[in-house]
Protein backbone atom coordinates (compact mmCIF):
# COMPACT_ATOMS: atom_id res chain seq x y z
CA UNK A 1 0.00 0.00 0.00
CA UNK A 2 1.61 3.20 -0.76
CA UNK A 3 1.46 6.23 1.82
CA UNK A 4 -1.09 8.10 -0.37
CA UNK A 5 -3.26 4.55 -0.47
CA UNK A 6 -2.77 4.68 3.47
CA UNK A 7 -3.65 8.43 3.64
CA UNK A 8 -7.08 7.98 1.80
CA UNK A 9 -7.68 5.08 3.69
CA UNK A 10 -6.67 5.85 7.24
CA UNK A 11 -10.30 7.95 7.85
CA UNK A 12 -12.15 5.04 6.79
CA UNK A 13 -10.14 2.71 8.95
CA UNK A 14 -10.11 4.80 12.31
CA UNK A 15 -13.81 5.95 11.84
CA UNK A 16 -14.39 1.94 12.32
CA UNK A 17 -12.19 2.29 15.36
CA UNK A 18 -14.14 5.05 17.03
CA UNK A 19 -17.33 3.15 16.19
CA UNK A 20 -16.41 -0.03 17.62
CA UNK A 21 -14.92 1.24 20.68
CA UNK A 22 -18.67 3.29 21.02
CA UNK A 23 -20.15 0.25 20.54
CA UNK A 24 -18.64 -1.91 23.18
CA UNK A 25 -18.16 0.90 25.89
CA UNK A 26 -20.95 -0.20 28.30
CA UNK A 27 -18.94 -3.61 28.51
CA UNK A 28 -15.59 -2.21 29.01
CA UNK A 29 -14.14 -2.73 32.10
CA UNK A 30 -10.59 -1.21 33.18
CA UNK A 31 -7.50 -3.60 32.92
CA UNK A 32 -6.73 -2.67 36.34
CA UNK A 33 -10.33 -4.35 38.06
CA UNK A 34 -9.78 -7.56 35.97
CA UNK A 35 -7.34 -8.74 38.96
CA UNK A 36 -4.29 -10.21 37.49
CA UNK A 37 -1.52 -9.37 39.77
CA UNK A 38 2.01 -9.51 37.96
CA UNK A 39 0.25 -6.97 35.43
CA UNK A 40 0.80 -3.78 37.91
CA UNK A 41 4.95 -5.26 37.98
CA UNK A 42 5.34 -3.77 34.20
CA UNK A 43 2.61 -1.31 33.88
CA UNK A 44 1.68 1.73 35.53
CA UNK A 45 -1.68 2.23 37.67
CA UNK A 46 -2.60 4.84 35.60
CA UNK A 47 -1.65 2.78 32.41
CA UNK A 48 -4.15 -0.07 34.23
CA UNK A 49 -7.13 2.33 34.84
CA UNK A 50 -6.90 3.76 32.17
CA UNK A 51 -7.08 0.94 29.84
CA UNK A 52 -10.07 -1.12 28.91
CA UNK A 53 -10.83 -4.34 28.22
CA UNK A 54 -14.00 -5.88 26.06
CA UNK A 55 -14.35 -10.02 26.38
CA UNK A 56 -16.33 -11.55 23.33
CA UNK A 57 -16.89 -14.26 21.66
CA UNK A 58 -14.77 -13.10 18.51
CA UNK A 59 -12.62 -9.82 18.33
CA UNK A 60 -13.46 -7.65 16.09
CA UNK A 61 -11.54 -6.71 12.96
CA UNK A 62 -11.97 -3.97 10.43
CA UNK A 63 -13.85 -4.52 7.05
CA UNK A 64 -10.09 -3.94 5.14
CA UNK A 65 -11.45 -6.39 2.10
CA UNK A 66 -15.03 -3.90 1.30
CA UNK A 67 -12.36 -0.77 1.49
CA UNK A 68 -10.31 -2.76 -1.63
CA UNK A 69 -7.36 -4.06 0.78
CA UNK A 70 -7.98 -7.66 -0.36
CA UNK A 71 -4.54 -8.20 0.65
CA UNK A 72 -4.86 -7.51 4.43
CA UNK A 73 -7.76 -10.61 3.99
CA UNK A 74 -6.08 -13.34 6.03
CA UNK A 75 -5.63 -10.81 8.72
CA UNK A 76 -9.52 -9.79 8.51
CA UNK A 77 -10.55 -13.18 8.82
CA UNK A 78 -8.72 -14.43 11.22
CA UNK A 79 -9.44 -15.98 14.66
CA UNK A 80 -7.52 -14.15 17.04
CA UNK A 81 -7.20 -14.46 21.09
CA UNK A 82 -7.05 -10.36 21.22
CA UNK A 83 -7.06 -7.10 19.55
CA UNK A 84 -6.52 -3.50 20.75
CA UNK A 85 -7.79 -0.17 19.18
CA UNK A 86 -6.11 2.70 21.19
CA UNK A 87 -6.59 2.92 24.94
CA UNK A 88 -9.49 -0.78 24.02
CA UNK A 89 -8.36 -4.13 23.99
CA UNK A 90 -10.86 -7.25 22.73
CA UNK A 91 -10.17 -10.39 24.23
CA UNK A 92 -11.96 -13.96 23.03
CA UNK A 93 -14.41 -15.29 25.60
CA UNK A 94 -12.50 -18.18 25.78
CA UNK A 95 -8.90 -16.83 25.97
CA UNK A 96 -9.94 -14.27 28.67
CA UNK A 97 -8.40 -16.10 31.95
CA UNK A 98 -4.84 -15.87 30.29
CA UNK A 99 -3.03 -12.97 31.85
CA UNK A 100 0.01 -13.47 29.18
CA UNK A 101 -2.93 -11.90 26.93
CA UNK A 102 -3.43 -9.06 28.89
CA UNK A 103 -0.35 -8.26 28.83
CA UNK A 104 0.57 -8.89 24.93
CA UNK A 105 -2.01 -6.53 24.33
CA UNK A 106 -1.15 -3.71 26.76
CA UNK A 107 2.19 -3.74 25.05
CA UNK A 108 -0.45 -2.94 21.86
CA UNK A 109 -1.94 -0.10 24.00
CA UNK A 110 1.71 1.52 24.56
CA UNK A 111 2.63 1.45 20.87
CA UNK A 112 -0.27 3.17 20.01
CA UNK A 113 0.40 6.05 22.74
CA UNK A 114 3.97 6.08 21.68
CA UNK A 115 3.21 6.26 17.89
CA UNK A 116 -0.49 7.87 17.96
CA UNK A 117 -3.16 6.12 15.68
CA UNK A 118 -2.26 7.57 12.28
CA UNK A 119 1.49 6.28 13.03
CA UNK A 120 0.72 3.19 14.91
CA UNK A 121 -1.93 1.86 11.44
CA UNK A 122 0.62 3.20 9.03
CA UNK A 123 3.33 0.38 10.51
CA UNK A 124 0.79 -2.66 11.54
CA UNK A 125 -0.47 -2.65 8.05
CA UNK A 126 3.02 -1.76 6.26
CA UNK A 127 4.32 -4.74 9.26
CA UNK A 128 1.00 -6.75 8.04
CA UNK A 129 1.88 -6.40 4.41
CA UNK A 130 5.52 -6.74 4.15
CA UNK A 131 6.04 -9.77 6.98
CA UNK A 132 2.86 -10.87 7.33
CA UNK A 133 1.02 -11.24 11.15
CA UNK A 134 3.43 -13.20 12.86
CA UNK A 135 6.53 -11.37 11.87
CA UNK A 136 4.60 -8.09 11.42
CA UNK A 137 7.76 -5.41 13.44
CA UNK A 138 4.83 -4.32 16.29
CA UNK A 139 3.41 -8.00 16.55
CA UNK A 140 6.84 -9.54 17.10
CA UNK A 141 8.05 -6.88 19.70
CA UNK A 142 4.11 -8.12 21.73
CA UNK A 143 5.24 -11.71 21.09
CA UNK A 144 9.19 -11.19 22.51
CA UNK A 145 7.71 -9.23 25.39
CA UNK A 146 5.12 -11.62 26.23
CA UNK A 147 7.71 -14.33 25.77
CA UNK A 148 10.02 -12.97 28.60
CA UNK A 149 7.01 -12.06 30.73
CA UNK A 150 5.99 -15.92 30.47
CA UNK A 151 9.55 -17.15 30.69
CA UNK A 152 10.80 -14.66 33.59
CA UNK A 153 10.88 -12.58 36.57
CA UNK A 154 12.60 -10.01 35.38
CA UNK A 155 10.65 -7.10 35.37
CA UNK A 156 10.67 -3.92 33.34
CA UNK A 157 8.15 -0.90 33.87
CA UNK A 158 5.96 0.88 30.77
């Protein structure tokens, strides 16, 4: 996708964002009343509070395919565990006991505050495109952090 593809698309995209999170708001809850403990080791209280959390049966994923980015399909349809838009992270019914989740995904939430929205879709999708999910540059830094946070003790602070 070029940048001018990305800048006539990036309304479209976030407007979906802004929708969804509307949507769901009377089910969010704040990642810091969910009660996993080791979360408040790596993240700040105000981080916690300030972040919510949706569980449902499948996260939700924006219509890329009816905007004509048929190649961002796999990642439309697939069945994923969790999902964050902003300060909003979905998590699968299902999946929701697993704090290594949580935590994957407030990585998510701390890229998008670092980068901002515009920034933050301009690299998934150019991540999404190039490397595909897995290897996507913002995917792979949540899957390394989660990683050590599954693996270790050691402890760094957002």
């Amino acid at each position: 996708m070029t940048p001018e593809q990305f800048q006539a698309l990036y309304p479209h995209v976030i407007d979906w964002i802004y929708q969804i999170l509307q949507a769901h708001s009377n089910e969010a809850k704040t990642a810091s009343s969910l009660g996993f403990p080791r979360l408040s080791q790596y993240f700040s209280g105000s981080l916690l509070s300030s972040t919510k959390v949706v569980v449902v049966e499948r996260v939700p994923t924006p219509p890329l395919s009816s905007l004509g980015l048929s190649q961002f399909a796999d990642f439309e349809n697939g069945d994923y565990d969790g999902i964050t838009y902003l300060d909003t992270f979905f998590v699968k019914r299902r999946s929701a006991p697993a704090e290594r989740l949580y935590f994957h995904e407030l990585i998510h939430v701390v890229q998008w505050q670092l980068l901002g929205p515009e920034r933050f879709l301009a690299m998934y999708a150019d991540g999404l495109e190039t490397f595909g999910y897995r290897q996507s540059p913002l995917e792979a830094m949540a899957y390394t952090a989660e990683a050590s946070f599954c693996q270790s003790n050691e402890i760094f602070r957002s």
